[in-house]
N, C-alpha and C. Protein backbone atom coordinates (compact mmCIF):
# COMPACT_ATOMS: atom_id res chain seq x y z
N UNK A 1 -8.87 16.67 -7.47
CA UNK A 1 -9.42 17.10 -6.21
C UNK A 1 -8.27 17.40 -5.25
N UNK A 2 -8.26 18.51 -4.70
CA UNK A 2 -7.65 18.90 -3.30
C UNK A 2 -7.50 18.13 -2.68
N UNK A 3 -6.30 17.69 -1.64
CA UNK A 3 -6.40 16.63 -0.44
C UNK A 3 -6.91 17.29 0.83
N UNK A 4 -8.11 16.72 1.37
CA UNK A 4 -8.49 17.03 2.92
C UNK A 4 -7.17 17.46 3.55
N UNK A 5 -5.92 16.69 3.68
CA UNK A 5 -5.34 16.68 4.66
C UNK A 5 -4.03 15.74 4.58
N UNK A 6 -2.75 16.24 4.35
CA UNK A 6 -1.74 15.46 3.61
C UNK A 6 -1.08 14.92 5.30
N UNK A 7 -1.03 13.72 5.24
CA UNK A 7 -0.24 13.00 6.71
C UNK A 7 0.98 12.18 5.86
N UNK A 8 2.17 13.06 6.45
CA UNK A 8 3.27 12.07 6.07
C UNK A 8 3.61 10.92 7.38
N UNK A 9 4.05 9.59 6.63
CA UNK A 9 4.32 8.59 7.66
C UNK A 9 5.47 7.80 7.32
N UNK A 10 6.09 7.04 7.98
CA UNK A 10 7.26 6.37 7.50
C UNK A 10 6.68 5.01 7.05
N UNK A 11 6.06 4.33 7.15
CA UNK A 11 5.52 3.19 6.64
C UNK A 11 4.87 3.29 5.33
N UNK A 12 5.01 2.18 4.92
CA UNK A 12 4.74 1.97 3.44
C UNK A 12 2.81 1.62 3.11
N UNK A 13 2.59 1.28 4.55
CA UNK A 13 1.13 0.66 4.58
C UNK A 13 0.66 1.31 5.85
N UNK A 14 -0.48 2.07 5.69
CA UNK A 14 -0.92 2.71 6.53
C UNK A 14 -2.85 2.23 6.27
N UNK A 15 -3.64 2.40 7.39
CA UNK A 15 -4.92 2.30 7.37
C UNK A 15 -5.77 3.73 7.89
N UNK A 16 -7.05 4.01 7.31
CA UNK A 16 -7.34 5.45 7.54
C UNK A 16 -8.73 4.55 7.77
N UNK A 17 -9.37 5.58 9.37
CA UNK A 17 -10.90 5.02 9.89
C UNK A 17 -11.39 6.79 9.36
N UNK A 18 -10.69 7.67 8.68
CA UNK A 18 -11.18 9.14 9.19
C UNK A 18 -10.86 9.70 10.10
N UNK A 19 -10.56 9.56 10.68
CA UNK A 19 -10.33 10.00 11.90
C UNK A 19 -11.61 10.88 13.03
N UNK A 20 -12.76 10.40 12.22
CA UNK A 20 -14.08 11.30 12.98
C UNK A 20 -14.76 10.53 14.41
N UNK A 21 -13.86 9.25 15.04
CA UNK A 21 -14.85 8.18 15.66
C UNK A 21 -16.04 7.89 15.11
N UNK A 22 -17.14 8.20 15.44
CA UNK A 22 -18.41 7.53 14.70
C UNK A 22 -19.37 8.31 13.96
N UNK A 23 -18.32 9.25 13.20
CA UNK A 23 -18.67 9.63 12.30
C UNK A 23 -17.49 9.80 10.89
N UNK A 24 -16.79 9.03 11.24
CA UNK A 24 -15.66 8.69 10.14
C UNK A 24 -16.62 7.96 9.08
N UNK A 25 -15.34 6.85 8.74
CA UNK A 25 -15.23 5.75 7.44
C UNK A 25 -15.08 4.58 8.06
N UNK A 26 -15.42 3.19 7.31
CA UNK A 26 -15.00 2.52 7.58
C UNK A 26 -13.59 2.42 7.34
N UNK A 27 -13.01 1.72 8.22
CA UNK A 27 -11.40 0.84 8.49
C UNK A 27 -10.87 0.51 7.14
N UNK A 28 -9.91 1.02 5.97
CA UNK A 28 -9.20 0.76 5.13
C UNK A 28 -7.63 0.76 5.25
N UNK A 29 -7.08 -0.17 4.65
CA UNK A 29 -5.98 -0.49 4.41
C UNK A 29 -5.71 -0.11 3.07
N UNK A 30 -4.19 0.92 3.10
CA UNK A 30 -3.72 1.85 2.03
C UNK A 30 -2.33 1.57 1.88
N UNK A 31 -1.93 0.75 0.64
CA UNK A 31 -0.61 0.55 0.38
C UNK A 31 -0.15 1.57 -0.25
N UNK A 32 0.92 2.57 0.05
CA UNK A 32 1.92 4.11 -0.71
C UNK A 32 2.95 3.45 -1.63
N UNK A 33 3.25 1.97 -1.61
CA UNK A 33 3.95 1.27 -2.93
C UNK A 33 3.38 1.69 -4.77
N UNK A 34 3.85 1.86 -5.58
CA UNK A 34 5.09 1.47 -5.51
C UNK A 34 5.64 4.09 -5.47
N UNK A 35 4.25 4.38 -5.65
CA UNK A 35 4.37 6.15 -5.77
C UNK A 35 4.96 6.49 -4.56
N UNK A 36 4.90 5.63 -3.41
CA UNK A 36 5.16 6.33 -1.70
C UNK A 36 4.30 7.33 -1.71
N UNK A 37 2.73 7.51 -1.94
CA UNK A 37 1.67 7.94 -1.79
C UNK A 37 0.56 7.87 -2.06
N UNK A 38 -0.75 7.71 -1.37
CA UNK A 38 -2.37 7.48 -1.89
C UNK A 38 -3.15 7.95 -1.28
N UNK A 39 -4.29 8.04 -1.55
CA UNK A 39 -4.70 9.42 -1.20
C UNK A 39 -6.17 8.22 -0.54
N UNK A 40 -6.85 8.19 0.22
CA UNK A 40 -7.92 7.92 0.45
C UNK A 40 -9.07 7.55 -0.07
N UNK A 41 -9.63 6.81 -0.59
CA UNK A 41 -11.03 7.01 -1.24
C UNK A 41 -12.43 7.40 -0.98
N UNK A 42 -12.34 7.40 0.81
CA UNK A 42 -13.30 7.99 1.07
C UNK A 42 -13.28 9.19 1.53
N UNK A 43 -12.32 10.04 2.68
CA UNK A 43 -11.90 11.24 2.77
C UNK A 43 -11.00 12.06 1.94
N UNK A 44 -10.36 11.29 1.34
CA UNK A 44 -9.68 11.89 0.51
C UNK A 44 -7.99 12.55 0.78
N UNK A 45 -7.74 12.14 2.32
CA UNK A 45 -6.37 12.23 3.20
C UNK A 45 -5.56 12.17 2.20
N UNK A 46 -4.40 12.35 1.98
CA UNK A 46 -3.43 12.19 1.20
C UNK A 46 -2.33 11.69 2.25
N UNK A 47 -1.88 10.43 1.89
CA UNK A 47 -0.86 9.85 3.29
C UNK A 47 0.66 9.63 1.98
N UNK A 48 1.51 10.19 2.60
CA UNK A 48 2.65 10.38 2.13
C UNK A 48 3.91 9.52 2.79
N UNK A 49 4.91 8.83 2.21
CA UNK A 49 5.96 8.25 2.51
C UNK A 49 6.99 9.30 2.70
N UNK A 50 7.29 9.71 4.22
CA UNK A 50 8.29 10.58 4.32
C UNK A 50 10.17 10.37 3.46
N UNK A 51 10.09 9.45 3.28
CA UNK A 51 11.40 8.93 2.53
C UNK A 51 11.17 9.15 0.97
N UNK A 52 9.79 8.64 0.32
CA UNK A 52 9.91 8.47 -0.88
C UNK A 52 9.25 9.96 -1.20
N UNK A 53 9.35 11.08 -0.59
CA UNK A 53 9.10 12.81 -0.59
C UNK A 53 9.84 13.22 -0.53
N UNK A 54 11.21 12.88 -0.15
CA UNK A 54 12.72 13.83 -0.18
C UNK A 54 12.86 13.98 -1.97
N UNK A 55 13.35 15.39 -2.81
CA UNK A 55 13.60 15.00 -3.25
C UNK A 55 15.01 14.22 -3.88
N UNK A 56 14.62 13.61 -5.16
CA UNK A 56 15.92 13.12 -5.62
C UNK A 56 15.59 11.56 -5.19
N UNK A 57 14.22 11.51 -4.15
CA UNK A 57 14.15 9.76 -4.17
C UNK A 57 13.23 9.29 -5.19
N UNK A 58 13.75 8.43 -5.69
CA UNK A 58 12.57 7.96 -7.05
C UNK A 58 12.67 8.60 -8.05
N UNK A 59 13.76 8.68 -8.87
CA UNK A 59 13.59 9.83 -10.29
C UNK A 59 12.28 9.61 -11.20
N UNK A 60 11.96 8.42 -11.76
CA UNK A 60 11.09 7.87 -12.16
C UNK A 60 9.67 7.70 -11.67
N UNK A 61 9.58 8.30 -10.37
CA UNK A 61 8.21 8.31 -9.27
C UNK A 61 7.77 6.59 -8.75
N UNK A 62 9.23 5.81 -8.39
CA UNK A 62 9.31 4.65 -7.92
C UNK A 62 10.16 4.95 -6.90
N UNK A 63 9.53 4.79 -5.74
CA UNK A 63 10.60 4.95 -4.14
C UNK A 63 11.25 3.22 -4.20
N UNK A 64 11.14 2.43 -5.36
CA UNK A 64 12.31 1.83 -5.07
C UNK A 64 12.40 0.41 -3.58
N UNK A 65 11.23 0.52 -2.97
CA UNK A 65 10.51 0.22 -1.78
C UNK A 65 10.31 -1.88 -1.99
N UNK A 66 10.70 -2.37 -1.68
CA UNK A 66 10.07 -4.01 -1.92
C UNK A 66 8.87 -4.35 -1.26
N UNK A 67 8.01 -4.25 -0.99
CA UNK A 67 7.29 -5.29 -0.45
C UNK A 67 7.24 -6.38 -0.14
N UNK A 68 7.31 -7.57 0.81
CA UNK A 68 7.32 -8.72 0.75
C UNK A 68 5.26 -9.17 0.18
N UNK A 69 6.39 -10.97 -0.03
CA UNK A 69 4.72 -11.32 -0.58
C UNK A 69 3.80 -11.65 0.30
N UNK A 70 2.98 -12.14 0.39
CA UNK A 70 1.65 -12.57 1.51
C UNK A 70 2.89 -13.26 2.11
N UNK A 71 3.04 -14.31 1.80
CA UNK A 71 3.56 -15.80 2.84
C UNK A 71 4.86 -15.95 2.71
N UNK A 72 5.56 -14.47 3.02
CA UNK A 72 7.20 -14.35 2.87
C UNK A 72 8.14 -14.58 1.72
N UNK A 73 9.10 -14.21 1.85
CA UNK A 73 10.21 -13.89 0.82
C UNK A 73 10.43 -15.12 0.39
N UNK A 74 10.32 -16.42 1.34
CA UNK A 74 10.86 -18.04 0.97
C UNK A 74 10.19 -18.29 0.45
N UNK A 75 8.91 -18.06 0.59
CA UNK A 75 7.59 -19.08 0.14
C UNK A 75 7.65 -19.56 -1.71
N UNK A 76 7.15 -20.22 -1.93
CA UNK A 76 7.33 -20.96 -3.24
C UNK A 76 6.75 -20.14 -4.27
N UNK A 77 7.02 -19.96 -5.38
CA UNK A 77 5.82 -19.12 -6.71
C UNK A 77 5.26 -19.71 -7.33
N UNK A 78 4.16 -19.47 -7.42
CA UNK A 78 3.37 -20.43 -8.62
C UNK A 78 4.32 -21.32 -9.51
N UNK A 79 5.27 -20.80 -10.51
CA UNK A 79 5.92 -21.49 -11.26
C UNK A 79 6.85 -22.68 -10.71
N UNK A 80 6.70 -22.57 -9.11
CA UNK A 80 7.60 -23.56 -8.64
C UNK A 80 6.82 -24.97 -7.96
N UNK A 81 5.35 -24.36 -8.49
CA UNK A 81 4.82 -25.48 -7.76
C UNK A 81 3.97 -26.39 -8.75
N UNK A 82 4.00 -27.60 -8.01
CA UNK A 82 3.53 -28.45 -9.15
C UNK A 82 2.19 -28.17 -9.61
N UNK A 83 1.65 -29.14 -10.73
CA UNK A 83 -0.04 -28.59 -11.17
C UNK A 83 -0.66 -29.49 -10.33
N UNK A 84 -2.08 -29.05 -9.88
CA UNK A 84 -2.84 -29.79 -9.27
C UNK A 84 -3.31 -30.41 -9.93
N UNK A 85 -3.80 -32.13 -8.86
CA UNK A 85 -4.19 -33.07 -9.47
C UNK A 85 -5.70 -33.13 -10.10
N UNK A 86 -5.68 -33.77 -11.22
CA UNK A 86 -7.23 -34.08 -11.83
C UNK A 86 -7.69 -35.05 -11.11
N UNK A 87 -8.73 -34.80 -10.44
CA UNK A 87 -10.01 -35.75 -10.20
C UNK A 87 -10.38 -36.59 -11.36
N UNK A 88 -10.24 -37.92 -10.81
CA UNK A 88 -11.41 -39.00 -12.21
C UNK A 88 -13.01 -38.69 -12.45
N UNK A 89 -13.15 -37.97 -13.54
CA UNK A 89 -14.22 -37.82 -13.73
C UNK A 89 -15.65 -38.99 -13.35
């Protein structure tokens, strides 16, 4: 499918309402990790990472981009944390 409407942005996480006021979409949140692009699911916008569109960025179609995790870069990983305790049956 054709894109409605290609918006390049510098952020990696962008949210699309449609842009129609009350006749849009509901409020979604659109991560462009790891392609630096996604396209909408309900309008169909195509929102572009102005960095990871130059070319020569991403040979592989990876802009290369980190994300942090939910609860920061420090926060502990599963593997670092202990197992939870069993209840006595």
């Amino acid at each position: 499918m054709v894109p409605f409407e290609t918006v390049e942005i510098d952020e990696m996480v962008t949210a699309c309402s449609g842009s129609g006021g009350a006749l849009g979409h509901p409020r979604v949140f659109l991560n462009l990790a790891p392609a630096g692009q996604v396209e909408c699911p309900y309008c169909s916008r195509l929102f572009v990472n102005r960095a990871a569109a130059r070319p020569g960025a991403g040979e592989e179609g990876y802009s290369g981009v980190a994300t942090p995790g939910a609860h920061g870069a420090d926060a502990a990983r599963d593997e670092d944390r202990p197992p939870p305790r069993q209840s006595p049956a």
